[in-house]
C-alpha atoms as a PDB file:
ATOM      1  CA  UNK A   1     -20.103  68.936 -21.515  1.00  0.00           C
ATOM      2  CA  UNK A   2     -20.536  70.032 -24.858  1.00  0.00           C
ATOM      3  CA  UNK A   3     -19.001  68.042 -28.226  1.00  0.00           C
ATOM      4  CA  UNK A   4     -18.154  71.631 -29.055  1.00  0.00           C
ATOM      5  CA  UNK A   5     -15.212  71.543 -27.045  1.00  0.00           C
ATOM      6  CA  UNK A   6     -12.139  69.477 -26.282  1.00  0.00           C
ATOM      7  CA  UNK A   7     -11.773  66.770 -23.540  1.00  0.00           C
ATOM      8  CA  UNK A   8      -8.668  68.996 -22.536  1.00  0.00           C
ATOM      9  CA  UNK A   9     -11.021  72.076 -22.633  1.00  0.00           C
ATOM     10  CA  UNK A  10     -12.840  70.686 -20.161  1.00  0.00           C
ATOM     11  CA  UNK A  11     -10.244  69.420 -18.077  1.00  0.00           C
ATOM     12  CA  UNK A  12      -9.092  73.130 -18.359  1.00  0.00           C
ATOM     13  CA  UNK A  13     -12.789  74.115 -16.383  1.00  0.00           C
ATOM     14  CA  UNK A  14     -12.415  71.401 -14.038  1.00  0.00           C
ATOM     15  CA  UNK A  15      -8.803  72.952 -13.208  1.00  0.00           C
ATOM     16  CA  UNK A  16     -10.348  76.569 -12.948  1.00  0.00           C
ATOM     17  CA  UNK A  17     -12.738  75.568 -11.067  1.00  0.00           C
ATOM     18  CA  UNK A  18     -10.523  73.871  -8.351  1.00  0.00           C
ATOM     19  CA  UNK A  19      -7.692  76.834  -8.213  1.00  0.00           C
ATOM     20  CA  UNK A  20     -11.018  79.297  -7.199  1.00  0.00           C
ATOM     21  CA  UNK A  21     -11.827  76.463  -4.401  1.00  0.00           C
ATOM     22  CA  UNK A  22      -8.358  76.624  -3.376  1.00  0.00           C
ATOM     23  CA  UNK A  23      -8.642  80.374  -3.382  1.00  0.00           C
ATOM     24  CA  UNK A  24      -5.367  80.781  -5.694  1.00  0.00           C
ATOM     25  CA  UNK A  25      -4.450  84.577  -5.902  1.00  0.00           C
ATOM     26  CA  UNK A  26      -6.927  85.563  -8.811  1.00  0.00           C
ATOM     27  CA  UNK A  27      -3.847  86.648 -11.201  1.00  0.00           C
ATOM     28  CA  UNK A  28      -2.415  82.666 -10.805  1.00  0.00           C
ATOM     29  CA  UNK A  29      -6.303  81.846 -12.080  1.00  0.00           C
ATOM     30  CA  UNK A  30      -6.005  84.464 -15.100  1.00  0.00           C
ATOM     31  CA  UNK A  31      -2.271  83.589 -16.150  1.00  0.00           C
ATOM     32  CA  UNK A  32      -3.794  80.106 -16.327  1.00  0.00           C
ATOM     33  CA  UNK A  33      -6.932  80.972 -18.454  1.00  0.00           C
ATOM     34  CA  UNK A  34      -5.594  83.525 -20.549  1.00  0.00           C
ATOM     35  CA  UNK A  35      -1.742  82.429 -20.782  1.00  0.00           C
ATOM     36  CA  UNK A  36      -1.683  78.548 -20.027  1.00  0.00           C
ATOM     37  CA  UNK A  37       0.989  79.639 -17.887  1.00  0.00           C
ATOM     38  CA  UNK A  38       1.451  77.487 -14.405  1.00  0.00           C
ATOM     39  CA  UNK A  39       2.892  79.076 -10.845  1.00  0.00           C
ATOM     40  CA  UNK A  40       3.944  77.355  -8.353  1.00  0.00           C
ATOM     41  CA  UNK A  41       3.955  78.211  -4.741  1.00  0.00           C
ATOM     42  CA  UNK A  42       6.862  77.763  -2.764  1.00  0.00           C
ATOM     43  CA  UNK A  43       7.921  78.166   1.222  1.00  0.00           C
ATOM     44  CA  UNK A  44       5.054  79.436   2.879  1.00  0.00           C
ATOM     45  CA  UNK A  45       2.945  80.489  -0.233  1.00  0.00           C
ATOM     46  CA  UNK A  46       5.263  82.665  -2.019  1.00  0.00           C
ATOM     47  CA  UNK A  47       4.002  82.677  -5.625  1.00  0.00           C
ATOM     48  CA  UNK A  48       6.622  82.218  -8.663  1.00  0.00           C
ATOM     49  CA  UNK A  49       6.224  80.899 -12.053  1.00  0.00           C
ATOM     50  CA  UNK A  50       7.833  78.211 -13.265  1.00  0.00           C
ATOM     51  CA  UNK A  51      11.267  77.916 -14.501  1.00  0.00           C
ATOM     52  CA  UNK A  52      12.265  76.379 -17.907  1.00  0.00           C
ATOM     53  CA  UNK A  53      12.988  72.899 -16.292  1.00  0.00           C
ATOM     54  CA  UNK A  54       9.763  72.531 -14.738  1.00  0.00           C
ATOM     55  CA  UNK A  55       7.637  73.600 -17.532  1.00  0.00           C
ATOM     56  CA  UNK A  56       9.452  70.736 -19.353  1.00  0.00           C
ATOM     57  CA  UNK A  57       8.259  68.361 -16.822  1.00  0.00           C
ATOM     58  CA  UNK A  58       5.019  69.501 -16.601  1.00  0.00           C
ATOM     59  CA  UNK A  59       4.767  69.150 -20.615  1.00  0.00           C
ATOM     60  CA  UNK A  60       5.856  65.562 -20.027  1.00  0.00           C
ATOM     61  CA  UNK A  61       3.742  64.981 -17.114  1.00  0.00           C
ATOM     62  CA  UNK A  62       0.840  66.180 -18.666  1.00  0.00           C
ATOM     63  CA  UNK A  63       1.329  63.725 -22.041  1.00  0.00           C
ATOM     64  CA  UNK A  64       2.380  60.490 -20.551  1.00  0.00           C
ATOM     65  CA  UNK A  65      -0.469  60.863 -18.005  1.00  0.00           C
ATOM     66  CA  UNK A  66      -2.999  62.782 -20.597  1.00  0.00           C
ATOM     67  CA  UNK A  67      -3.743  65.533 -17.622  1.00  0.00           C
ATOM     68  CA  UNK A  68      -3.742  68.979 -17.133  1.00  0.00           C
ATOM     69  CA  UNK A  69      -1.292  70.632 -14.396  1.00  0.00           C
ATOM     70  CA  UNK A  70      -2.790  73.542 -12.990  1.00  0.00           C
ATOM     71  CA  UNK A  71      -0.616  74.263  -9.506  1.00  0.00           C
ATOM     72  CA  UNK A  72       2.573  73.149  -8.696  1.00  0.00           C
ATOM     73  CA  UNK A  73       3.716  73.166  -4.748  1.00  0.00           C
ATOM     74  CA  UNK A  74       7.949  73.216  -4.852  1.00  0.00           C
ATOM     75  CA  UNK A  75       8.540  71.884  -1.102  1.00  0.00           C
ATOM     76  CA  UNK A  76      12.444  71.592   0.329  1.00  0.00           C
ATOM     77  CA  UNK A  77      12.419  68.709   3.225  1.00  0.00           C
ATOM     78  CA  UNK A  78      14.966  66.271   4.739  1.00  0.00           C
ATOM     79  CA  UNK A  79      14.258  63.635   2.189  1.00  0.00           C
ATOM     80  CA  UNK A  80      14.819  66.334  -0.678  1.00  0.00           C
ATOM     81  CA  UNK A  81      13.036  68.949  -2.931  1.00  0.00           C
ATOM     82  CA  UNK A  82       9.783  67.989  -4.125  1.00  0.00           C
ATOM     83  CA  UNK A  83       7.392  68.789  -6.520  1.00  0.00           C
ATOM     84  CA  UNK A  84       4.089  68.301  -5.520  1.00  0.00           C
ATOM     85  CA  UNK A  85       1.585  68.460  -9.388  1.00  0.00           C
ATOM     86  CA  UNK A  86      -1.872  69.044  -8.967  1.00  0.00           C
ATOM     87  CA  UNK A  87      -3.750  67.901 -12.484  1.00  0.00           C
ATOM     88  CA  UNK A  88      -6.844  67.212 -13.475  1.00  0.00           C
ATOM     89  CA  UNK A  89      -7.073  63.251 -14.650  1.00  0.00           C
ATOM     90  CA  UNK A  90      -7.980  62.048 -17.595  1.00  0.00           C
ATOM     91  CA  UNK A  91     -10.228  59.877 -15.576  1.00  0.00           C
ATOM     92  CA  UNK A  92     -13.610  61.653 -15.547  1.00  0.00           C
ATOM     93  CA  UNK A  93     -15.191  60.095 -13.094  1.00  0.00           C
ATOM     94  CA  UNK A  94     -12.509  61.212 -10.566  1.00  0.00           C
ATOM     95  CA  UNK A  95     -13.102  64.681 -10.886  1.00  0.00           C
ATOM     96  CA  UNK A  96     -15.941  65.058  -8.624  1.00  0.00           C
ATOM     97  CA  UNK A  97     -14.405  63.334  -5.390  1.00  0.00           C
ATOM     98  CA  UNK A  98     -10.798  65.088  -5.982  1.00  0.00           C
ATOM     99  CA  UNK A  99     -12.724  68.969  -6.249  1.00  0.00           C
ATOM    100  CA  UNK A 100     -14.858  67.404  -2.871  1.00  0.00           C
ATOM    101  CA  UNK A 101     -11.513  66.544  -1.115  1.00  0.00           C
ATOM    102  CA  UNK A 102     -10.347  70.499  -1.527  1.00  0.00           C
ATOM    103  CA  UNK A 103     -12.588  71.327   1.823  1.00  0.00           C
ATOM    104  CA  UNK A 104     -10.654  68.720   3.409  1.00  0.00           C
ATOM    105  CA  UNK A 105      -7.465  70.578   2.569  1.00  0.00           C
ATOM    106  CA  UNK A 106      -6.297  67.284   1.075  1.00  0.00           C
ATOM    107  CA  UNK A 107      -5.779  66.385  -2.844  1.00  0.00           C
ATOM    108  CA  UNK A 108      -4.629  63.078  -4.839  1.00  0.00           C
ATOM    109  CA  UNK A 109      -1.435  64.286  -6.642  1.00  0.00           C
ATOM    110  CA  UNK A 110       2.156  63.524  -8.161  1.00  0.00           C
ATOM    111  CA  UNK A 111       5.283  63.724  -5.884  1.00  0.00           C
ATOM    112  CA  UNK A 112       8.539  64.410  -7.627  1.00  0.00           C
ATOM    113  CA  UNK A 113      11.363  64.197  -5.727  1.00  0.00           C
ATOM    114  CA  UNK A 114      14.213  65.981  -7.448  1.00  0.00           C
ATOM    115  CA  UNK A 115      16.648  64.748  -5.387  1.00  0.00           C
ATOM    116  CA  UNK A 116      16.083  61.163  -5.338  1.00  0.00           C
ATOM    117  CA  UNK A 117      13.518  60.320  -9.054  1.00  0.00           C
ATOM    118  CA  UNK A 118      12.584  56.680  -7.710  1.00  0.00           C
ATOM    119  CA  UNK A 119      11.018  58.288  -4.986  1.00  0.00           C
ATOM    120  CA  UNK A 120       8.552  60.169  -6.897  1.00  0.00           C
ATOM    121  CA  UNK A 121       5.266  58.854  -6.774  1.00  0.00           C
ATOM    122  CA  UNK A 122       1.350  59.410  -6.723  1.00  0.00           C
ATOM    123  CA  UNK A 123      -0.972  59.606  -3.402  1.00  0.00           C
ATOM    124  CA  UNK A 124      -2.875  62.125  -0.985  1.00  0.00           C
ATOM    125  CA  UNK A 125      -1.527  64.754   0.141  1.00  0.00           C
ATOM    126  CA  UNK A 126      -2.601  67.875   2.728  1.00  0.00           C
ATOM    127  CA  UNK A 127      -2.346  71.257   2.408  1.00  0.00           C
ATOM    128  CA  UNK A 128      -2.856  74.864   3.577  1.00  0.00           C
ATOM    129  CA  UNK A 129      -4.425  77.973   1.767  1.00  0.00           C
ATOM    130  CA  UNK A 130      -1.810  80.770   2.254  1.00  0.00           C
ATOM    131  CA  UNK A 131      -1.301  84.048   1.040  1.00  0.00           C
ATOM    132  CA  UNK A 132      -2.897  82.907  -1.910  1.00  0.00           C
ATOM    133  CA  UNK A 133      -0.880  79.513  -2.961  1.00  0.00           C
ATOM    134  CA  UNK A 134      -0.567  76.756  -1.227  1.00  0.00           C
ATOM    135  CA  UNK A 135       1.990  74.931   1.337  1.00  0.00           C
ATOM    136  CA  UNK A 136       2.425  71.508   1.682  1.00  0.00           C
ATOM    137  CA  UNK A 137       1.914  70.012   4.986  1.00  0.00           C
ATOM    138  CA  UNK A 138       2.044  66.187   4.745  1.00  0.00           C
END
């Protein structure tokens, strides 16, 4: 990439280009270049933007870990509600094998589980395209 622009500039492209992989509803895509603004998806792909609480966390998230949230997948199981965060790292060399993992339907992200914090954690998770977000399957 160019000097011209910001290591968060490009993790910005690297997010954009993922959410078009993923085939995010093109307004979820244009909130995020235009606005900075985050949806999640929720239930079986319902789009919604985030509420106050969450764009807190994802502020947080996004400093501690020096990434950039683009999608959010709110998930309500047996072992409580999660929030599954799809970033971009701040490890570059990353990038290529976590966009390459999208046509397995699977991504490396953070799990926070609202209901129970020390639960939370980072791994692989899968996924369906639907209605233009995203549903958790595993």
């Amino acid at each position: 990439m160019s000097n011209n622009i910001s290591f968060r500039e490009e993790q910005k492209i690297e997010a954009v280009k993922r959410m078009k992989k993923l085939s995010l509803h093109p307004n979820v895509i244009n909130e995020f270049i235009t606005e900075d603004k985050i949806n999640k998806s929720e239930i079986s792909g319902i789009l919604y933007w985030l509420n106050d609480e969450e764009e807190k966390f994802v502020k947080e998230f996004e400093k501690e870990h020096n990434s950039v949230v683009y999608h959010i997948i709110k998930s309500y199981t047996n072992f409580g509600t999660f929030l599954t965060v799809l970033y971009v790292s701040q490890y570059r060399d990353e990038w290529e094998e976590d966009f390459n993992l999208i046509d397995k339907n699977m991504q490396v992200c953070y799990v926070k589980n609202l209901s129970d914090d020390l639960c939370s954690e980072f791994g692989y998770i899968c996924f369906r395209k639907q209605i233009g977000g995203l549903v958790r399957v595993s």
